[in-house]
PDB file of N, CA and C in Angstrom:
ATOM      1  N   UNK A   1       0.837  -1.184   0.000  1.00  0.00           N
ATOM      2  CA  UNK A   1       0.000   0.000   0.000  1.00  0.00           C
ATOM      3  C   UNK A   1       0.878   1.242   0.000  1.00  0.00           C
ATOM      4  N   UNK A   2       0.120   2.106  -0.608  1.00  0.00           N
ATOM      5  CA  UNK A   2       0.762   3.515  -0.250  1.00  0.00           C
ATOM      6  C   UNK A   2       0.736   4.094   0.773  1.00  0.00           C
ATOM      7  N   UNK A   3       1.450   4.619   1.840  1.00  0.00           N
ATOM      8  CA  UNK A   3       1.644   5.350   3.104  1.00  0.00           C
ATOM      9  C   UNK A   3       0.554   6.542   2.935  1.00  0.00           C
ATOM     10  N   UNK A   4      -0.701   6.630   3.669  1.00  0.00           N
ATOM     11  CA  UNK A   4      -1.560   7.538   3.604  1.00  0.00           C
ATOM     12  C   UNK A   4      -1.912   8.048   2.196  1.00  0.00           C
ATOM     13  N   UNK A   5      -2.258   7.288   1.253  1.00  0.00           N
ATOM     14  CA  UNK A   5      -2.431   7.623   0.068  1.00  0.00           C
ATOM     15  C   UNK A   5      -3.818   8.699  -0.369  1.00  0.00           C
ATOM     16  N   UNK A   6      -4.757   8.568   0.488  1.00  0.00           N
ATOM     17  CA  UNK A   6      -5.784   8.983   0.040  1.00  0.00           C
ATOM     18  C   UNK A   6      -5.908  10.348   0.857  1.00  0.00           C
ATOM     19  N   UNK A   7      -4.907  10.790   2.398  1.00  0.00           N
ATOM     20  CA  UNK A   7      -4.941  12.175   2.654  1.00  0.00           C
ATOM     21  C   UNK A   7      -3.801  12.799   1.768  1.00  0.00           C
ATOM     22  N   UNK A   8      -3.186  12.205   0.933  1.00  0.00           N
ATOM     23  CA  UNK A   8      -2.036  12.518  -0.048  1.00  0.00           C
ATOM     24  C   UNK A   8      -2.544  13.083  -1.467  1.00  0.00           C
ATOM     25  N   UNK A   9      -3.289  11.956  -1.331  1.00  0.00           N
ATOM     26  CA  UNK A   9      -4.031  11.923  -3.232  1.00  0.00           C
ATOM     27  C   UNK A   9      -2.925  11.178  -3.717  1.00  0.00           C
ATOM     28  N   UNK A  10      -2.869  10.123  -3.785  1.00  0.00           N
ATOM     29  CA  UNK A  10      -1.458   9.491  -4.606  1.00  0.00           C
ATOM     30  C   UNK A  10      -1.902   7.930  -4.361  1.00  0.00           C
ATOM     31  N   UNK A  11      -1.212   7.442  -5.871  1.00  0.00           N
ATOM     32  CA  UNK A  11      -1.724   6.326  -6.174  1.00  0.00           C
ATOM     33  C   UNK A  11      -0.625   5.238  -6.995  1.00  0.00           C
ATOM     34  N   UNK A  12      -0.586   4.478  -6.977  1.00  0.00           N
ATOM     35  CA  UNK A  12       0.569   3.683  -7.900  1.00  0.00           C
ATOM     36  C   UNK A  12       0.762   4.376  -9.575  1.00  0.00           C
ATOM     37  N   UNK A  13      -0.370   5.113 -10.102  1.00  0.00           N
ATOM     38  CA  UNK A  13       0.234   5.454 -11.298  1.00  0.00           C
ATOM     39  C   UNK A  13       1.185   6.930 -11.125  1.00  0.00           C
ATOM     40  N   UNK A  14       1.173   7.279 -10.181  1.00  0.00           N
ATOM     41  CA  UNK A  14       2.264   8.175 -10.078  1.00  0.00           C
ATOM     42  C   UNK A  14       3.020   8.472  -9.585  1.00  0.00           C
ATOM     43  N   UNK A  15       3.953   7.004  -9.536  1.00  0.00           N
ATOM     44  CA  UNK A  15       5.179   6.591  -9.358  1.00  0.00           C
ATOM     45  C   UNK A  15       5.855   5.946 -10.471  1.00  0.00           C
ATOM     46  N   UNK A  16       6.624   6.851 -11.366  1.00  0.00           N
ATOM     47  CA  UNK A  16       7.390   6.356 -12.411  1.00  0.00           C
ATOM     48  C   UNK A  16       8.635   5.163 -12.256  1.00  0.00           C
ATOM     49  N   UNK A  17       8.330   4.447 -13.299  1.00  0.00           N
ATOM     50  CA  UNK A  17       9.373   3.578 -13.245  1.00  0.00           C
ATOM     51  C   UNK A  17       9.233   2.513 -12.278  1.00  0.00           C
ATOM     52  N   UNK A  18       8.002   2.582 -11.627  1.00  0.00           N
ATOM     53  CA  UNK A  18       8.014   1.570 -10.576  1.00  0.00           C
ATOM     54  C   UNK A  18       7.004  -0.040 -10.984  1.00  0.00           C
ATOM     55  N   UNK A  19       7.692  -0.714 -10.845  1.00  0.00           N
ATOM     56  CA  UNK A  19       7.816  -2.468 -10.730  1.00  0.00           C
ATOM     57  C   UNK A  19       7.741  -3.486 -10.261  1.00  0.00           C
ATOM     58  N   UNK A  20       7.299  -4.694  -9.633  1.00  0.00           N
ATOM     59  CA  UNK A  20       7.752  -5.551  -8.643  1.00  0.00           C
ATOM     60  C   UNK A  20       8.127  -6.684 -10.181  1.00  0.00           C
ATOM     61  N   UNK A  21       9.312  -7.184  -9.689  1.00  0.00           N
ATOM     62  CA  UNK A  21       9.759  -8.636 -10.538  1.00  0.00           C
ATOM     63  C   UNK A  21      10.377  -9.518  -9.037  1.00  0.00           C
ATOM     64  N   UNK A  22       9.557 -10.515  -9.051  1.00  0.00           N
ATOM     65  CA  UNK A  22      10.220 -11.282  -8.290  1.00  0.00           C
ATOM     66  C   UNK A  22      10.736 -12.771  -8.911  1.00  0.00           C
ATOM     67  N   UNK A  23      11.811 -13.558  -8.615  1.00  0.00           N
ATOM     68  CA  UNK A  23      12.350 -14.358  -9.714  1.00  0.00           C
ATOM     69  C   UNK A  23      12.206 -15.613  -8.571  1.00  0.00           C
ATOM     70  N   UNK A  24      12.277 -17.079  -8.837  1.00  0.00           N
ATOM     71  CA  UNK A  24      12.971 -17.948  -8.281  1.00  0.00           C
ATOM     72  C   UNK A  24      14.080 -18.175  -8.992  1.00  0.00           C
ATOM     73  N   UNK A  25      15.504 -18.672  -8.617  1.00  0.00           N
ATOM     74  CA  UNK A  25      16.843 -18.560  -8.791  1.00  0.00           C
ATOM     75  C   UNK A  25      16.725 -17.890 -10.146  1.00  0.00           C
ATOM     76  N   UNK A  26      16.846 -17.780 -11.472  1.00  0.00           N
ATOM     77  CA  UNK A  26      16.947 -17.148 -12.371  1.00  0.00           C
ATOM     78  C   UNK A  26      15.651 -17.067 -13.571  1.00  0.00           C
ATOM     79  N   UNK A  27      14.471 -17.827 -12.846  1.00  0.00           N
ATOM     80  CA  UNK A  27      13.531 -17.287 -13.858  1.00  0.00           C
ATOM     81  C   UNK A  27      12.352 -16.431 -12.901  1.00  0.00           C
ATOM     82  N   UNK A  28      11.931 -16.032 -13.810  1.00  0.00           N
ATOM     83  CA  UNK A  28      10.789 -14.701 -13.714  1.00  0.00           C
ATOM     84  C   UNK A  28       9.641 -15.472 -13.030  1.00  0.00           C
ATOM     85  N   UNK A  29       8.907 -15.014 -11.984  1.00  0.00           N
ATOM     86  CA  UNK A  29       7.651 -16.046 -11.611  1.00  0.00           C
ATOM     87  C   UNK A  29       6.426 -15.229 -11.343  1.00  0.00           C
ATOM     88  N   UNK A  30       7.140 -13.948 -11.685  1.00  0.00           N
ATOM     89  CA  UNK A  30       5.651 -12.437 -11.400  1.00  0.00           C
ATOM     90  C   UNK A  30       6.664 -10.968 -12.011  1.00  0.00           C
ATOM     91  N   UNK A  31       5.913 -10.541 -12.769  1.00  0.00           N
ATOM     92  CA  UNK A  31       6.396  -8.985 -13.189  1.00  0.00           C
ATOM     93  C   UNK A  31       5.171  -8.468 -13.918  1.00  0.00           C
ATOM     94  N   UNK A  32       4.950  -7.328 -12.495  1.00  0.00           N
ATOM     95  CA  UNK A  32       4.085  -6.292 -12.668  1.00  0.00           C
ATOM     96  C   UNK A  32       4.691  -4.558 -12.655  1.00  0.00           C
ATOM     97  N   UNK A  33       3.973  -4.038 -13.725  1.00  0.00           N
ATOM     98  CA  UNK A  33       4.211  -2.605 -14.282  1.00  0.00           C
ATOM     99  C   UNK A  33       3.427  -1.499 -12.931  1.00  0.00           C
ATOM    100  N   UNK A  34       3.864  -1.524 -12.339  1.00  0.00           N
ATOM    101  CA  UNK A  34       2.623  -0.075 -11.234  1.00  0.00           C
ATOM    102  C   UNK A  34       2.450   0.771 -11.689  1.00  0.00           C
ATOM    103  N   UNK A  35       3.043   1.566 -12.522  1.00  0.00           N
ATOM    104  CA  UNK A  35       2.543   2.501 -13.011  1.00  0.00           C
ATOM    105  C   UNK A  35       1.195   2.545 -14.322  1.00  0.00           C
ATOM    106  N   UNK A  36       1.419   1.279 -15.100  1.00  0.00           N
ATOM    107  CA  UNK A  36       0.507   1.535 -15.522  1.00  0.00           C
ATOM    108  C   UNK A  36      -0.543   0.117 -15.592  1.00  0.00           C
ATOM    109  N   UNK A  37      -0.440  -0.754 -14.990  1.00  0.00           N
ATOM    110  CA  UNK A  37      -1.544  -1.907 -14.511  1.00  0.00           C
ATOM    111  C   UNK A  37      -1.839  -0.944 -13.342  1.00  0.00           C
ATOM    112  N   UNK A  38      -1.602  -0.648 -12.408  1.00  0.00           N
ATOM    113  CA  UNK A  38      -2.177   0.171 -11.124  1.00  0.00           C
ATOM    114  C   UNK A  38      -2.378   1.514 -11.212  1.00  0.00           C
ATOM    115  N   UNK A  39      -2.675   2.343 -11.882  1.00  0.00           N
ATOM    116  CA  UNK A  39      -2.363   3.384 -12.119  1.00  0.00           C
ATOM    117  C   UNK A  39      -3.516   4.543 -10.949  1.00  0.00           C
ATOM    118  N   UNK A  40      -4.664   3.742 -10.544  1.00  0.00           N
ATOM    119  CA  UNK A  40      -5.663   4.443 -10.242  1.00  0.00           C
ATOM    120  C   UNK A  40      -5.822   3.860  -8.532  1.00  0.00           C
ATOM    121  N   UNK A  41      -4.774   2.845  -8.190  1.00  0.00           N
ATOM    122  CA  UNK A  41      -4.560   1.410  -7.123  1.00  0.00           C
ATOM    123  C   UNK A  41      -3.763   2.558  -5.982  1.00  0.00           C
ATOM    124  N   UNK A  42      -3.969   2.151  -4.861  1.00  0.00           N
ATOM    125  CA  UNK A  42      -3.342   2.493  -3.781  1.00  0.00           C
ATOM    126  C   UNK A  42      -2.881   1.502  -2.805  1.00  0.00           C
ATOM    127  N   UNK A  43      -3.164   0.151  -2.925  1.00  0.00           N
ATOM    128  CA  UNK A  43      -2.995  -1.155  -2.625  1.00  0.00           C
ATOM    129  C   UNK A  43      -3.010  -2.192  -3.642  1.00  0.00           C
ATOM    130  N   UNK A  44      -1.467  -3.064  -3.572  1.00  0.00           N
ATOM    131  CA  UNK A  44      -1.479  -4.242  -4.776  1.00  0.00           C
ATOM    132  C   UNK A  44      -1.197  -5.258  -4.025  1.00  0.00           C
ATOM    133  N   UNK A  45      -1.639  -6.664  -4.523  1.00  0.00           N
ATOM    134  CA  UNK A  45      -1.431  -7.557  -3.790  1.00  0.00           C
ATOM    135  C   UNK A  45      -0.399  -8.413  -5.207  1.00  0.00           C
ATOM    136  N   UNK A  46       0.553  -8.604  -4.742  1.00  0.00           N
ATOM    137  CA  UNK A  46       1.162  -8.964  -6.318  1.00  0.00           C
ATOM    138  C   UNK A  46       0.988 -10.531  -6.385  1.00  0.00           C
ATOM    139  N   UNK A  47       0.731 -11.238  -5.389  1.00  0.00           N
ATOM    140  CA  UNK A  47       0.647 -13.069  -4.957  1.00  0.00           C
ATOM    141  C   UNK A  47       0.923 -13.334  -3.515  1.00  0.00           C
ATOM    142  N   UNK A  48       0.597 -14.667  -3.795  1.00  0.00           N
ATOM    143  CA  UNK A  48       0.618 -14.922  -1.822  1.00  0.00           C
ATOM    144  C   UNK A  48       1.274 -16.723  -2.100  1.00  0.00           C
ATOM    145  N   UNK A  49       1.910 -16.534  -0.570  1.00  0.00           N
ATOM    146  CA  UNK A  49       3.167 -17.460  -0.548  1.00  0.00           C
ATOM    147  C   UNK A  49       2.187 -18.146   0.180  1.00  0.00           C
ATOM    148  N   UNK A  50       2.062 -19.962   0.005  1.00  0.00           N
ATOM    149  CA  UNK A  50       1.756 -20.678   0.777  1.00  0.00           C
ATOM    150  C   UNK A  50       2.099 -22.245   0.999  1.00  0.00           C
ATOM    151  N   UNK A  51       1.857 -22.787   2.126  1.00  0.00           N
ATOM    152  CA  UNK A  51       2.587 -24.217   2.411  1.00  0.00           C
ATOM    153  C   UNK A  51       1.882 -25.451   1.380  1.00  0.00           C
ATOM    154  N   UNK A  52       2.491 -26.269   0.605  1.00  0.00           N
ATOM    155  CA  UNK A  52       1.448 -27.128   0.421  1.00  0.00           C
ATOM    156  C   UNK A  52       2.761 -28.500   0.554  1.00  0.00           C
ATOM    157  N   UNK A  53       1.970 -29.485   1.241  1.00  0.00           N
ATOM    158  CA  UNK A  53       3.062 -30.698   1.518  1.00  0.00           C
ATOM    159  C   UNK A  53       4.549 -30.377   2.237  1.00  0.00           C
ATOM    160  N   UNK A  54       4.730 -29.247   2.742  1.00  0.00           N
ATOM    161  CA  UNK A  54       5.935 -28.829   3.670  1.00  0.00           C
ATOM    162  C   UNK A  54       6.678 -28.566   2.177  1.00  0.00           C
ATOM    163  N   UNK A  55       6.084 -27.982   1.122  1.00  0.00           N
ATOM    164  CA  UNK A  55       7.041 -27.212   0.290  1.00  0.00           C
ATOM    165  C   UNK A  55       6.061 -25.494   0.352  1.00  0.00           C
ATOM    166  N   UNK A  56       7.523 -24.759   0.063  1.00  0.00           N
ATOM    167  CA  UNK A  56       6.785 -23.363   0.111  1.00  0.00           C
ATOM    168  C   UNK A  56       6.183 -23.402  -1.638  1.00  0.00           C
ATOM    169  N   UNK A  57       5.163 -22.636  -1.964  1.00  0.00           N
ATOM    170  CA  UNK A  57       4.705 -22.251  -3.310  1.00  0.00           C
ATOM    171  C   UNK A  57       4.209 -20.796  -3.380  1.00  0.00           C
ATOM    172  N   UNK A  58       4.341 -19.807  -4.716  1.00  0.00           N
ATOM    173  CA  UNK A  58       3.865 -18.684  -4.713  1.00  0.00           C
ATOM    174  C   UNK A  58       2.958 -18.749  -5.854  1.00  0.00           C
ATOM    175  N   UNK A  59       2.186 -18.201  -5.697  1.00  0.00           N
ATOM    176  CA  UNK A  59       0.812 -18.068  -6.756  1.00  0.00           C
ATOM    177  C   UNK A  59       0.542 -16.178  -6.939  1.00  0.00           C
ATOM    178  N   UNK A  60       0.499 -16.039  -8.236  1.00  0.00           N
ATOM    179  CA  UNK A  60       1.087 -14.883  -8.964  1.00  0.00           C
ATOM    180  C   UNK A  60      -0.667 -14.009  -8.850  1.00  0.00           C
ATOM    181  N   UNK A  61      -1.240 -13.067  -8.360  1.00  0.00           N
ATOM    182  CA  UNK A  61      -2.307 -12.504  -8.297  1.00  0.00           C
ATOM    183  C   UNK A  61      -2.751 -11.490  -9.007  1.00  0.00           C
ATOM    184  N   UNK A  62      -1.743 -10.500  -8.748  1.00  0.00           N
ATOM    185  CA  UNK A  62      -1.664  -9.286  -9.380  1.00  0.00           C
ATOM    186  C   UNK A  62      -2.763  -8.231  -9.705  1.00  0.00           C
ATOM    187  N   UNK A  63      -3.659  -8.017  -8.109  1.00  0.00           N
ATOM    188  CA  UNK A  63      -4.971  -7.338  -8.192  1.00  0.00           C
ATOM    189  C   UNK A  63      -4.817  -5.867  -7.217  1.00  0.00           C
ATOM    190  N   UNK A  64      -5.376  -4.855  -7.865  1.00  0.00           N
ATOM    191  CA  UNK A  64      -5.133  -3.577  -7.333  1.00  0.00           C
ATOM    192  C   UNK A  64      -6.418  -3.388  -6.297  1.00  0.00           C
ATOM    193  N   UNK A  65      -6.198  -2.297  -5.761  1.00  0.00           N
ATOM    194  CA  UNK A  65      -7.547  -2.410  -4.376  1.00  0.00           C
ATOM    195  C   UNK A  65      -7.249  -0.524  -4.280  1.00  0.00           C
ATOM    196  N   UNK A  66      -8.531   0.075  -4.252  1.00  0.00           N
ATOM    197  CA  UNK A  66      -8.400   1.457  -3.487  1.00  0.00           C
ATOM    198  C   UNK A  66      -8.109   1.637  -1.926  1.00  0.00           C
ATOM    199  N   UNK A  67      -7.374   0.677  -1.137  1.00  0.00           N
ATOM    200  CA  UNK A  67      -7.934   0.461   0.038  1.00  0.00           C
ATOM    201  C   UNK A  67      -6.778   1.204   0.695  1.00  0.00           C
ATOM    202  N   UNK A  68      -6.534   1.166   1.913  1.00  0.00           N
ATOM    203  CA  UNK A  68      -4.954   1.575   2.895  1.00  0.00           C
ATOM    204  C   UNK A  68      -5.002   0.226   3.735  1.00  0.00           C
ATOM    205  N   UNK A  69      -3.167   0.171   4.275  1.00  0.00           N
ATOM    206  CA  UNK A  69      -3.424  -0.965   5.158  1.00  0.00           C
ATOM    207  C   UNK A  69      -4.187  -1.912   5.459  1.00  0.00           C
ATOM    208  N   UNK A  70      -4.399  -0.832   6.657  1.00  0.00           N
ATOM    209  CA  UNK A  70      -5.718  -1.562   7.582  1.00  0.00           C
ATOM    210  C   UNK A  70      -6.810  -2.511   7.242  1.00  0.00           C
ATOM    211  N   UNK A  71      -7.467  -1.822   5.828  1.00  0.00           N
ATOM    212  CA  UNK A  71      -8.223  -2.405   5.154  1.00  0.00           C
ATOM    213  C   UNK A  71      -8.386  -3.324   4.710  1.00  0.00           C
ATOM    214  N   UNK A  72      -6.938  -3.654   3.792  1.00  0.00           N
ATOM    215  CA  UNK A  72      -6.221  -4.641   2.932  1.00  0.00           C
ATOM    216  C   UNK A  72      -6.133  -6.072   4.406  1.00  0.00           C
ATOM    217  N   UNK A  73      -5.430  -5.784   5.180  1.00  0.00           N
ATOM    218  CA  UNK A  73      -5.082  -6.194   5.795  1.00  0.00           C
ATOM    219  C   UNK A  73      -6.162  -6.930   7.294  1.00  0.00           C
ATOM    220  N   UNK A  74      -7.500  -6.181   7.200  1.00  0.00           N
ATOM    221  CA  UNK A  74      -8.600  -6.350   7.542  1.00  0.00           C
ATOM    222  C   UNK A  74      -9.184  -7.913   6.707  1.00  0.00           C
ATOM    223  N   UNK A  75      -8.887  -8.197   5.608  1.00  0.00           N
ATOM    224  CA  UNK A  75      -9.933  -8.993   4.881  1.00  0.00           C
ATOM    225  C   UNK A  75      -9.150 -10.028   5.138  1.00  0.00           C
ATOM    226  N   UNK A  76      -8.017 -10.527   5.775  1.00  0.00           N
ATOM    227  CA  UNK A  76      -7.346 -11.644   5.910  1.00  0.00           C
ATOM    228  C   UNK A  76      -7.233 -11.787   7.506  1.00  0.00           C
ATOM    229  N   UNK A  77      -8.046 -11.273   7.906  1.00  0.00           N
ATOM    230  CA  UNK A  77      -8.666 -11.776   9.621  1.00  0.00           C
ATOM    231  C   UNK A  77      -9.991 -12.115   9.538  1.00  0.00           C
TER     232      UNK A  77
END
């Protein structure tokens, strides 16, 4: 999320140049654009890490939310 985005007015599209690529050892397993897939987003959830059989796995999401923190962070309690 963005740090107080909405008493700011500021949102992922106006932050240039900004990205998440996350890799396992050398290949690509998520690459998202923020500036312009999120452009209107103040919260991204880019994937979520979870256990299956005592191996870790990441599953790639890549969904924007108008929300702050709390909010975001509200729907997973």
């Amino acid at each position: 999320t963005i740090h107080e985005a909405e008493a700011r007015n500021q949102n992922f599209g106006q932050i240039q140049n900004a990205y998440i690529r996350l890799y396992d050892n050398d290949k690509v397993v998520a690459d998202y654009d923020l500036d312009e897939m999120f452009s209107n987003e103040t919260a991204v959830q880019f994937g979520s890490f979870f256990k299956l059989d005592n191996e870790w796995l990441f599953k790639a999401v890549g969904a924007g939310y108008r929300l702050n923190l709390g909010d975001f962070v509200e729907g997973y309690q």
